[in-house]
Protein backbone atom coordinates (compact mmCIF):
# COMPACT_ATOMS: atom_id res chain seq x y z
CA UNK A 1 102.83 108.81 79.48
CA UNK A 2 100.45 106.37 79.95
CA UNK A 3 98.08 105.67 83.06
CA UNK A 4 95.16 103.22 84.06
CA UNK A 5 92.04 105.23 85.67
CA UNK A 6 88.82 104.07 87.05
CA UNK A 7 86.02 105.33 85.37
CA UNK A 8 82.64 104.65 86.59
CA UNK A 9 82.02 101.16 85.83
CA UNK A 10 85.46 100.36 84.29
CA UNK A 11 88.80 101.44 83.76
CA UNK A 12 90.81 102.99 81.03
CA UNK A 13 94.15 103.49 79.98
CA UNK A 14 95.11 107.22 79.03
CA UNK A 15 97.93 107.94 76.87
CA UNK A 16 98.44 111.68 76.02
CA UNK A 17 95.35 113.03 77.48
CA UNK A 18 93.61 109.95 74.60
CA UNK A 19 91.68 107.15 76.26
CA UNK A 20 93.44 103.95 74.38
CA UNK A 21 92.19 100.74 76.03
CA UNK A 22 89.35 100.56 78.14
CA UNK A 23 87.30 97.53 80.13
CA UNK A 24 83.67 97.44 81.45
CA UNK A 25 81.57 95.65 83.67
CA UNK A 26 78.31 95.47 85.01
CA UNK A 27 77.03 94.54 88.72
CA UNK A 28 75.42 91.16 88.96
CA UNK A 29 73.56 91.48 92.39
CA UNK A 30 75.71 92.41 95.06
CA UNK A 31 78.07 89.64 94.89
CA UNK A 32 79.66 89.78 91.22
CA UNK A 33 80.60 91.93 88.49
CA UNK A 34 79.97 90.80 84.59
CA UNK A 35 82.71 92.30 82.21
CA UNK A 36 80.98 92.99 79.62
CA UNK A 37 83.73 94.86 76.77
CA UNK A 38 87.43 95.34 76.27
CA UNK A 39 88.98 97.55 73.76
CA UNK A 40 92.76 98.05 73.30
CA UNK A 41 93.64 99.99 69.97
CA UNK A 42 95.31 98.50 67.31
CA UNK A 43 98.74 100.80 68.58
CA UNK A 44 99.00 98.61 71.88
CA UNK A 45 97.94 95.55 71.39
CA UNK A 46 100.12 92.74 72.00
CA UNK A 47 101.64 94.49 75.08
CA UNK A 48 99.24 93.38 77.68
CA UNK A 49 97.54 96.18 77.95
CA UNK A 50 94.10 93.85 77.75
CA UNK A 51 95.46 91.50 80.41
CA UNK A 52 96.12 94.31 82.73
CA UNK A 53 93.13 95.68 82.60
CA UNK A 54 91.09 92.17 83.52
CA UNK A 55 93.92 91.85 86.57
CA UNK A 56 92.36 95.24 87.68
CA UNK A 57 88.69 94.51 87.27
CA UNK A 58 89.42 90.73 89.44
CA UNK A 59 91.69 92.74 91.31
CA UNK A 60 88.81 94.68 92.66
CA UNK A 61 86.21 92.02 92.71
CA UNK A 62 88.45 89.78 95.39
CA UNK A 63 89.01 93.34 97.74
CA UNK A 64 84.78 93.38 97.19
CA UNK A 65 84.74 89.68 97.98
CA UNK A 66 82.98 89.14 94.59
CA UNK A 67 82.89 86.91 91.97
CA UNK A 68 83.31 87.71 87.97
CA UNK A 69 81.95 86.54 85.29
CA UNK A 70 83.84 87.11 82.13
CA UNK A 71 81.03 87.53 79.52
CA UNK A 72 82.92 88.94 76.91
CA UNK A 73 84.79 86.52 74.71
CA UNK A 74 88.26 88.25 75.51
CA UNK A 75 88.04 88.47 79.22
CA UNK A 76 86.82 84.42 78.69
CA UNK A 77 89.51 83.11 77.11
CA UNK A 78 91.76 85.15 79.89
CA UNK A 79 89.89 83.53 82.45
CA UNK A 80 90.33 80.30 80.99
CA UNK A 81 94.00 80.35 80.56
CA UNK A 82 95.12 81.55 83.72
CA UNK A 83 94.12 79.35 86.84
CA UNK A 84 94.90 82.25 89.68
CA UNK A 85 91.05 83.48 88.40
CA UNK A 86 89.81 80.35 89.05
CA UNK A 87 88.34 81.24 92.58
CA UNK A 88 86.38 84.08 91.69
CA UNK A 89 85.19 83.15 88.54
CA UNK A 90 81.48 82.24 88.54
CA UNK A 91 80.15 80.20 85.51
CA UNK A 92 76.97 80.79 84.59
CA UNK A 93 74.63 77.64 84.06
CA UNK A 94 75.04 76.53 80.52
């Protein structure tokens, strides 16, 4: 059976008591969070697993009213594909 968790700054997926996927962030202020690492293993990739755990991460930033910024390159090219992130996602000065 497999499960997503929140774990301290992050969530991961659980499959058989094994952590499989996981995400990270780090505060930014008060008013965003920087994912900084996603993992999925090799077993469940290509099943979402990745994109479900960024929809949990922005999930909680909007009930926080905070902005995200997607600093690692997976969460990036998420954030650049789908539009609904749009609104919370704060670019960094380039």
């Amino acid at each position: 059976m497999r499960e997503t968790i929140k774990r301290g700054n992050g969530y991961v997926v659980m499959e058989n008591g094994e952590a499989v996927a996981e995400i990270t962030y780090q505060p930014l202020g008060s008013e965003s969070l920087v994912i900084d690492h996603t993992f999925v293993s090799e077993s469940l990739r290509g099943q979402k697993v990745g994109e479900e755990l960024v929809r949990a991460v922005v999930d909680q930033a909007r009930e926080e009213k905070k902005t995200v910024v997607p600093a690692c390159s997976y969460a990036h090219a998420l954030f650049k594909r789908h539009k609904e992130y749009h609104d919370i996602w704060r670019r960094e000065e380039e």
